[in-house]
C-alpha atoms as a PDB file:
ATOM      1  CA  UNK A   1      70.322  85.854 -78.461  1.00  0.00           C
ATOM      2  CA  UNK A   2      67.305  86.967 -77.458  1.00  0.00           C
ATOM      3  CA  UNK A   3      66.527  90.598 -75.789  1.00  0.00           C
ATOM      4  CA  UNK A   4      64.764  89.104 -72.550  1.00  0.00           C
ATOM      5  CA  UNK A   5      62.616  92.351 -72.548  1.00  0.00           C
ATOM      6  CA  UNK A   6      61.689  92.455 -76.042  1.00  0.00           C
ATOM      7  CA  UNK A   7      61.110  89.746 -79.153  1.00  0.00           C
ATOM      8  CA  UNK A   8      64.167  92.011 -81.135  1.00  0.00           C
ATOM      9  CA  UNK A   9      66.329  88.987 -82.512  1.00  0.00           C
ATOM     10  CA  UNK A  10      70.613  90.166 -81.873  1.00  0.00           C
ATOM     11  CA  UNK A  11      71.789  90.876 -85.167  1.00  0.00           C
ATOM     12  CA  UNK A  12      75.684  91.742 -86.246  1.00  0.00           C
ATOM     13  CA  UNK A  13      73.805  95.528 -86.328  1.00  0.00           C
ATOM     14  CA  UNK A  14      71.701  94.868 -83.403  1.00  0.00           C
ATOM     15  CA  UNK A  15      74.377  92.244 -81.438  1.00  0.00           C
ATOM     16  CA  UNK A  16      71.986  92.900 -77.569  1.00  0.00           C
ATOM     17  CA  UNK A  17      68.891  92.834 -79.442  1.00  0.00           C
ATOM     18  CA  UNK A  18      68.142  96.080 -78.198  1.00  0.00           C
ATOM     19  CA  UNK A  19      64.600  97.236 -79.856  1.00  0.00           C
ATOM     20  CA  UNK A  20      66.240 100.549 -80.653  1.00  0.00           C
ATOM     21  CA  UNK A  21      69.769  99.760 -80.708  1.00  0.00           C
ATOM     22  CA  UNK A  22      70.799 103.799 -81.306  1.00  0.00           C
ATOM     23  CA  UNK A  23      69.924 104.774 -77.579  1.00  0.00           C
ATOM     24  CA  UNK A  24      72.041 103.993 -74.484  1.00  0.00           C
ATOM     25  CA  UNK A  25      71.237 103.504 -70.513  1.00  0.00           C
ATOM     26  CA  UNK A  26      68.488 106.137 -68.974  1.00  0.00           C
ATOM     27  CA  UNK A  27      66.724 106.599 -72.749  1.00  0.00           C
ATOM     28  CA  UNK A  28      62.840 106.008 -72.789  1.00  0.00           C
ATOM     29  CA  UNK A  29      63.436 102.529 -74.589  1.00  0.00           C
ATOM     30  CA  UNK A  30      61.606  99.931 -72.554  1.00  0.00           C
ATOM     31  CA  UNK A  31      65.437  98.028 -72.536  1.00  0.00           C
ATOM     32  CA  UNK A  32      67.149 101.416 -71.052  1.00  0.00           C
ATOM     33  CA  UNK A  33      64.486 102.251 -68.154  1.00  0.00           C
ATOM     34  CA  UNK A  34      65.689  99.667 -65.837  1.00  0.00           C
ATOM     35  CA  UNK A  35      69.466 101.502 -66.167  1.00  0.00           C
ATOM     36  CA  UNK A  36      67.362 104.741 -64.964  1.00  0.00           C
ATOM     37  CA  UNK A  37      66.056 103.687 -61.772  1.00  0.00           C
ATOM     38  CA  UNK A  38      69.025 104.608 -60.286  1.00  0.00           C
ATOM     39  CA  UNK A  39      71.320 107.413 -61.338  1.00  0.00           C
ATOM     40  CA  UNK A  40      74.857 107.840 -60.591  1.00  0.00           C
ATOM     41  CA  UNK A  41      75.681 110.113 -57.393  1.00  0.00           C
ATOM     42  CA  UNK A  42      78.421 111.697 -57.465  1.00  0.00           C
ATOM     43  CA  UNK A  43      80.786 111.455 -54.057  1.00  0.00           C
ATOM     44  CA  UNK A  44      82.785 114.694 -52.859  1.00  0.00           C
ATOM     45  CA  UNK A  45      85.387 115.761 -53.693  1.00  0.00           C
ATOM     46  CA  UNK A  46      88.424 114.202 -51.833  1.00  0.00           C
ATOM     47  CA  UNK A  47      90.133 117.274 -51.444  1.00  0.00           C
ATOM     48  CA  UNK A  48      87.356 117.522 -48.944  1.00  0.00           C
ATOM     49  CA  UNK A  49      88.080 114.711 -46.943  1.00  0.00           C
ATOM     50  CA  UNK A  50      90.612 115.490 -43.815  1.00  0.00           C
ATOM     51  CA  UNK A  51      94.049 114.117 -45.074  1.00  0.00           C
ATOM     52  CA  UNK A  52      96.148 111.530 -42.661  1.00  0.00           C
ATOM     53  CA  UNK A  53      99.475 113.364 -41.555  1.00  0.00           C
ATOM     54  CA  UNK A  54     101.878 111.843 -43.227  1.00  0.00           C
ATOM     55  CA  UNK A  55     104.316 111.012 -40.209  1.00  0.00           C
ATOM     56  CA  UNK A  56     101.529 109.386 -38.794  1.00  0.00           C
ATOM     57  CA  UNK A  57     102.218 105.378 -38.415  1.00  0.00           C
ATOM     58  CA  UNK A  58      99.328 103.115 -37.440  1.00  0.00           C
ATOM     59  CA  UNK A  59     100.154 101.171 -34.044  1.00  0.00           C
ATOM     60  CA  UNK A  60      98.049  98.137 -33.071  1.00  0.00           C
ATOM     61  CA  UNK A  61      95.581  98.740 -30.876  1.00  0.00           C
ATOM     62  CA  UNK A  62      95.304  95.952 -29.108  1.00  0.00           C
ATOM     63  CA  UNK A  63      97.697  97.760 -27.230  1.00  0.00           C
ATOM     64  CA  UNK A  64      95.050 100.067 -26.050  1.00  0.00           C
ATOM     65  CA  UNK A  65      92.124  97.625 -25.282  1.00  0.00           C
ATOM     66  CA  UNK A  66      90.291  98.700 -22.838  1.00  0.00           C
ATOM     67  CA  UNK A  67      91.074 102.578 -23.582  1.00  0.00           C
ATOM     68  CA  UNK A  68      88.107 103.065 -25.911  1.00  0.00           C
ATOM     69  CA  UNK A  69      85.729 104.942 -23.991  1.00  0.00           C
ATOM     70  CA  UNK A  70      82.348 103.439 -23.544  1.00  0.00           C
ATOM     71  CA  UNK A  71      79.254 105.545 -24.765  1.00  0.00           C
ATOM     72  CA  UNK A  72      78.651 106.063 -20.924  1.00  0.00           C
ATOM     73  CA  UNK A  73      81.825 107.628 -20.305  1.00  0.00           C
ATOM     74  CA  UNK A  74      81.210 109.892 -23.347  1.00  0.00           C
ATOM     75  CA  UNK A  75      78.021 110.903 -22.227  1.00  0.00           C
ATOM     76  CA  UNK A  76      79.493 112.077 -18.854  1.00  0.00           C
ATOM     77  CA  UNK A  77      82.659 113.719 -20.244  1.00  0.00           C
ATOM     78  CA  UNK A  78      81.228 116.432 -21.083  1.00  0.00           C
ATOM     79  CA  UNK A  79      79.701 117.420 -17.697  1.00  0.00           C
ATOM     80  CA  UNK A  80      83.369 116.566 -15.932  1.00  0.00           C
ATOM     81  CA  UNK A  81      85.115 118.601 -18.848  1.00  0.00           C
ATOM     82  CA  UNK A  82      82.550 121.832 -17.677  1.00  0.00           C
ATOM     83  CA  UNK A  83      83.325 120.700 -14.131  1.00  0.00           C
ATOM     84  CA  UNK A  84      86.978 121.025 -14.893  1.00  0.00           C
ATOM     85  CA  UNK A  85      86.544 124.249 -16.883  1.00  0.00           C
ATOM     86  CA  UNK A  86      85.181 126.120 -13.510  1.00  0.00           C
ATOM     87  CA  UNK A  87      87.387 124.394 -11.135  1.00  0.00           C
ATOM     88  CA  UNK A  88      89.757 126.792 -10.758  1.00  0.00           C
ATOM     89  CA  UNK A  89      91.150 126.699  -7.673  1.00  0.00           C
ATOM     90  CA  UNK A  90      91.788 123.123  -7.584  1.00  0.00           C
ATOM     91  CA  UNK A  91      95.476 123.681  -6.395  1.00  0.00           C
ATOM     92  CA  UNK A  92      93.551 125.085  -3.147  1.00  0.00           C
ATOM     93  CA  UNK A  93      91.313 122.444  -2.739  1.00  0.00           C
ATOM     94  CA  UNK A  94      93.073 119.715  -3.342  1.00  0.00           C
ATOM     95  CA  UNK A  95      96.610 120.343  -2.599  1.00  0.00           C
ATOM     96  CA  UNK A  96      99.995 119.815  -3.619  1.00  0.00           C
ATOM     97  CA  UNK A  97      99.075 115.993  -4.720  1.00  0.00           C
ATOM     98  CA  UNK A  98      96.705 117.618  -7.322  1.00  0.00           C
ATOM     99  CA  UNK A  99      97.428 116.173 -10.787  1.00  0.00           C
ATOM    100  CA  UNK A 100      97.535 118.474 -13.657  1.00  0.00           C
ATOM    101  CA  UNK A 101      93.797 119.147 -13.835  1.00  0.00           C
ATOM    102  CA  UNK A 102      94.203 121.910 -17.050  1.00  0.00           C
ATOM    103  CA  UNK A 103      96.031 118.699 -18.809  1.00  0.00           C
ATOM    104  CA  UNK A 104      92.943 116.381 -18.125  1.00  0.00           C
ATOM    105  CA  UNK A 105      90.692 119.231 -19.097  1.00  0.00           C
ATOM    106  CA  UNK A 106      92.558 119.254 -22.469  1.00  0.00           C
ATOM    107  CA  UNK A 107      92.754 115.068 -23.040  1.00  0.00           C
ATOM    108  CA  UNK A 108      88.808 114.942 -22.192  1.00  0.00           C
ATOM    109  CA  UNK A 109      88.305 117.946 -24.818  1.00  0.00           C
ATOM    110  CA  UNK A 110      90.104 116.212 -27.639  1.00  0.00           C
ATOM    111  CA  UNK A 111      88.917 112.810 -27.030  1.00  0.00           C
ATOM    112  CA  UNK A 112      85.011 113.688 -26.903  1.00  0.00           C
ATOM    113  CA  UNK A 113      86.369 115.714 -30.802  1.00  0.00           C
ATOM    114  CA  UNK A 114      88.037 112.557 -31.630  1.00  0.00           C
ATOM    115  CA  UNK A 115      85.040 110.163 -30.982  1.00  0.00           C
ATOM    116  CA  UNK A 116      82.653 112.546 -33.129  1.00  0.00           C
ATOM    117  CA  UNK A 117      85.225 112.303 -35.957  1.00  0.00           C
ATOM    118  CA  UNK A 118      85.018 108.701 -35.481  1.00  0.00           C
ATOM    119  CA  UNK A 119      81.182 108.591 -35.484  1.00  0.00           C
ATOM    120  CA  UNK A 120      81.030 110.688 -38.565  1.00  0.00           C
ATOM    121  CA  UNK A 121      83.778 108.930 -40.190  1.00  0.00           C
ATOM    122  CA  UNK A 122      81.811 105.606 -39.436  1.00  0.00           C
ATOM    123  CA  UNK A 123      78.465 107.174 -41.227  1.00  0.00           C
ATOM    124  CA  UNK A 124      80.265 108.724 -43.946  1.00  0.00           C
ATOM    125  CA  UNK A 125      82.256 105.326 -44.386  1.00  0.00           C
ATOM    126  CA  UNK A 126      79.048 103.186 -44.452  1.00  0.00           C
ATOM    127  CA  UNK A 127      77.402 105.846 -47.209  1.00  0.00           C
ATOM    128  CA  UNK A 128      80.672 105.376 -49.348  1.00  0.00           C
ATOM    129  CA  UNK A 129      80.444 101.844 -49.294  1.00  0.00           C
ATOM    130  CA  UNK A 130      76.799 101.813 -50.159  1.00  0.00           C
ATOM    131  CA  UNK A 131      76.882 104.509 -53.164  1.00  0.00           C
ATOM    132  CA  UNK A 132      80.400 101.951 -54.297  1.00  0.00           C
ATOM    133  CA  UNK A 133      78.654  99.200 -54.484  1.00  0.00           C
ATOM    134  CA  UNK A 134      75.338 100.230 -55.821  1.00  0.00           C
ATOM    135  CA  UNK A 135      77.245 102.187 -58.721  1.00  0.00           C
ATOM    136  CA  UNK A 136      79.223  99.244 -59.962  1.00  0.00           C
ATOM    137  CA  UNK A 137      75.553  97.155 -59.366  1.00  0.00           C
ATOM    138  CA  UNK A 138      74.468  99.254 -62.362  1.00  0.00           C
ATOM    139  CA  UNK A 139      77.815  99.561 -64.059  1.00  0.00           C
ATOM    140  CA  UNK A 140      78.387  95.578 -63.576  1.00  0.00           C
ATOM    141  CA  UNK A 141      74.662  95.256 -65.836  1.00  0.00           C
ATOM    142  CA  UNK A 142      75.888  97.779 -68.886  1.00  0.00           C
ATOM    143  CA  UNK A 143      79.437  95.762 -68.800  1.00  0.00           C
ATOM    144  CA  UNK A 144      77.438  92.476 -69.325  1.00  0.00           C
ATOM    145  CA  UNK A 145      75.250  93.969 -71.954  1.00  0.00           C
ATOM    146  CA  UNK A 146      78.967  95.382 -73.875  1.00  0.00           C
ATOM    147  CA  UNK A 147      80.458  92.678 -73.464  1.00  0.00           C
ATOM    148  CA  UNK A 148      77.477  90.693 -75.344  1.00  0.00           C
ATOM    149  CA  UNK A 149      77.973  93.712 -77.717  1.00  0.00           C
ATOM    150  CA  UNK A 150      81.503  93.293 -78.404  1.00  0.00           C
ATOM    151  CA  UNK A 151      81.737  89.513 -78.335  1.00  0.00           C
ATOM    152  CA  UNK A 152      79.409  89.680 -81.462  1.00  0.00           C
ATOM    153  CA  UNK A 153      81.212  92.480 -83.200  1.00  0.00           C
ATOM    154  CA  UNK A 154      84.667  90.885 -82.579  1.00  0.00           C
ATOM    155  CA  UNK A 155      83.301  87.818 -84.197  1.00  0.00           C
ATOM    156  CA  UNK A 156      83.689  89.890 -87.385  1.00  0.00           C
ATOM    157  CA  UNK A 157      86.531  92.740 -85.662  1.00  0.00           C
ATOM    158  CA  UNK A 158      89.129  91.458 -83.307  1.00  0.00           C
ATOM    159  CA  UNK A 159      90.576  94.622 -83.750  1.00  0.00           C
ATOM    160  CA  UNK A 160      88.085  96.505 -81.630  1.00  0.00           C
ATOM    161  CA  UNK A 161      89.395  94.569 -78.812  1.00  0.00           C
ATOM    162  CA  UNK A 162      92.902  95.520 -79.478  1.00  0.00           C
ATOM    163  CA  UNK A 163      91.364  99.208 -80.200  1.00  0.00           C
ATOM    164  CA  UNK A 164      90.276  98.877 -76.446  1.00  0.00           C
ATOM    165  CA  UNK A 165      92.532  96.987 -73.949  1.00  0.00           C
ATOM    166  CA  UNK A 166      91.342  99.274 -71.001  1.00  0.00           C
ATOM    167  CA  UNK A 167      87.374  97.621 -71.569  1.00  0.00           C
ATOM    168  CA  UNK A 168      89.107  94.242 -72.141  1.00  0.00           C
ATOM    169  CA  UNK A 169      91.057  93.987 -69.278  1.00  0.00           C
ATOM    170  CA  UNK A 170      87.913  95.491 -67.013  1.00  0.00           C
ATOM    171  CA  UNK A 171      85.973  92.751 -68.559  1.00  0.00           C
ATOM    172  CA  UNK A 172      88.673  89.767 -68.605  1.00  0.00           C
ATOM    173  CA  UNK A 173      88.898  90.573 -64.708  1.00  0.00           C
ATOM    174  CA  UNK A 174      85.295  90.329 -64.220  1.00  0.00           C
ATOM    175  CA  UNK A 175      84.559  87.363 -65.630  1.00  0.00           C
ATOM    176  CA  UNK A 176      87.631  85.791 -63.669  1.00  0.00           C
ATOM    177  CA  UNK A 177      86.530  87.330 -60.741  1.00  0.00           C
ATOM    178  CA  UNK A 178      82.478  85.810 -61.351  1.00  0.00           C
ATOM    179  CA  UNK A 179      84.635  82.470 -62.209  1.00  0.00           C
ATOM    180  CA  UNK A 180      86.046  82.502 -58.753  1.00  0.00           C
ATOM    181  CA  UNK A 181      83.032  83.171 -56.783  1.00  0.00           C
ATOM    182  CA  UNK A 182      81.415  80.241 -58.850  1.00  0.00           C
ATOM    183  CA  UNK A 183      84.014  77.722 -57.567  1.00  0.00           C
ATOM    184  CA  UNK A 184      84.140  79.181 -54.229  1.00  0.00           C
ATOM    185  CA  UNK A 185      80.551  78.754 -53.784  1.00  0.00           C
ATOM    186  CA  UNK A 186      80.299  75.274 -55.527  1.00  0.00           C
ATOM    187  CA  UNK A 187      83.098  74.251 -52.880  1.00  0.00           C
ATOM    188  CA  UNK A 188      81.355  75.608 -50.162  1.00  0.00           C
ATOM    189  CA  UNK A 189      77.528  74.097 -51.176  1.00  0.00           C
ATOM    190  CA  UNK A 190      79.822  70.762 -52.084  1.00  0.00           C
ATOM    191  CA  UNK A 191      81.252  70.757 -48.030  1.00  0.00           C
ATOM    192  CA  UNK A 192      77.757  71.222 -46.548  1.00  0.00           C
ATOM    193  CA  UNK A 193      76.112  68.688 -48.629  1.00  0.00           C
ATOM    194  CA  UNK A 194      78.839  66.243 -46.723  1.00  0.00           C
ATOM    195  CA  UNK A 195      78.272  67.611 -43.163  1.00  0.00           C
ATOM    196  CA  UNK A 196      76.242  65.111 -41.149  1.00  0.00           C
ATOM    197  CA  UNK A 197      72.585  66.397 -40.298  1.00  0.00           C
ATOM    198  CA  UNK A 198      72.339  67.219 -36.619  1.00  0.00           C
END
């Protein structure tokens, strides 16, 4: 096989036909650069991340549709909330048929905290997802170019493959994985191809 980036010929020494096979991803080999262009970024610790209480059991919320506030209801909860805060003699004002304004003062509060921690949860959750897929982008390409490694070496070693089960199995699950997505979209181009043209 054939280095697509270089005229190397893959050798039992050389199985990727790297043109310096000695230096790995994010050397100055013209093969390596490409594994440079983006570095790994390292997420936070998750002993930073608020922790669920553990008595906490998720209900379904379709039992609360409708009780999501609206982005205009946020936007004027803060101005009742102050309203609230200085309303003080309410009991006057309003009489005995007052509801507990101090206890609506309190829900407003903690639902304007909860819908930040929901907004920032919702950014943080679509950077995680980003920075997950774009590391095992770069991780998928070196675990193709091993696996080309090790497929020539176990021509000659099987035992490196017994040596390493945890690469194996990463590898085995891959390529079932690929396999899968290969049939799925096959199926899928197979069912268009027999839907008739509007």
């Amino acid at each position: 096989m054939t280095n697509p980036k270089s005229d190397t010929k893959a050798t039992p020494e050389n199985p990727a036909g790297r043109p310096d096979a000695t230096t790995g991803p994010g050397s100055s080999t013209t093969d390596s650069t490409a594994f440079a262009t983006f570095r790994p970024i390292k997420p936070a610790s998750l002993d930073t991340l608020p922790k669920v209480p553990r008595e906490f059991t998720p209900e379904n919320l379709a039992r609360y549709r409708g009780y999501f506030p609206k982005q205009g209801q946020l936007a004027a909860m803060q101005a009742a909330a102050t309203d609230l805060e200085s309303f003080t003699d309410a009991k006057e004002v309003l009489g005995a048929a007052a509801p507990p304004l101090p206890l609506l003062l309190e829900y407003l509060q903690d639902t304007m905290q909860w819908a930040e921690h929901r907004r920032r949860a919702a950014a943080y959750l679509e950077y995680a997802r980003n920075m997950e897929a774009r590391n095992w982008k770069w991780a998928s390409k070196i675990l193709r170019e091993l696996d080309t490694v090790l497929q020539a070496v176990a021509a000659q070693n099987s035992q490196v493959a017994v040596d390493h089960p945890g690469i194996t199995r990463l590898l085995d699950a891959t390529k079932e994985i690929g396999k899968a997505g290969a049939a799925t979209r096959k199926k899928n181009r197979a069912a268009k191809a027999l839907k008739p043209k509007a």
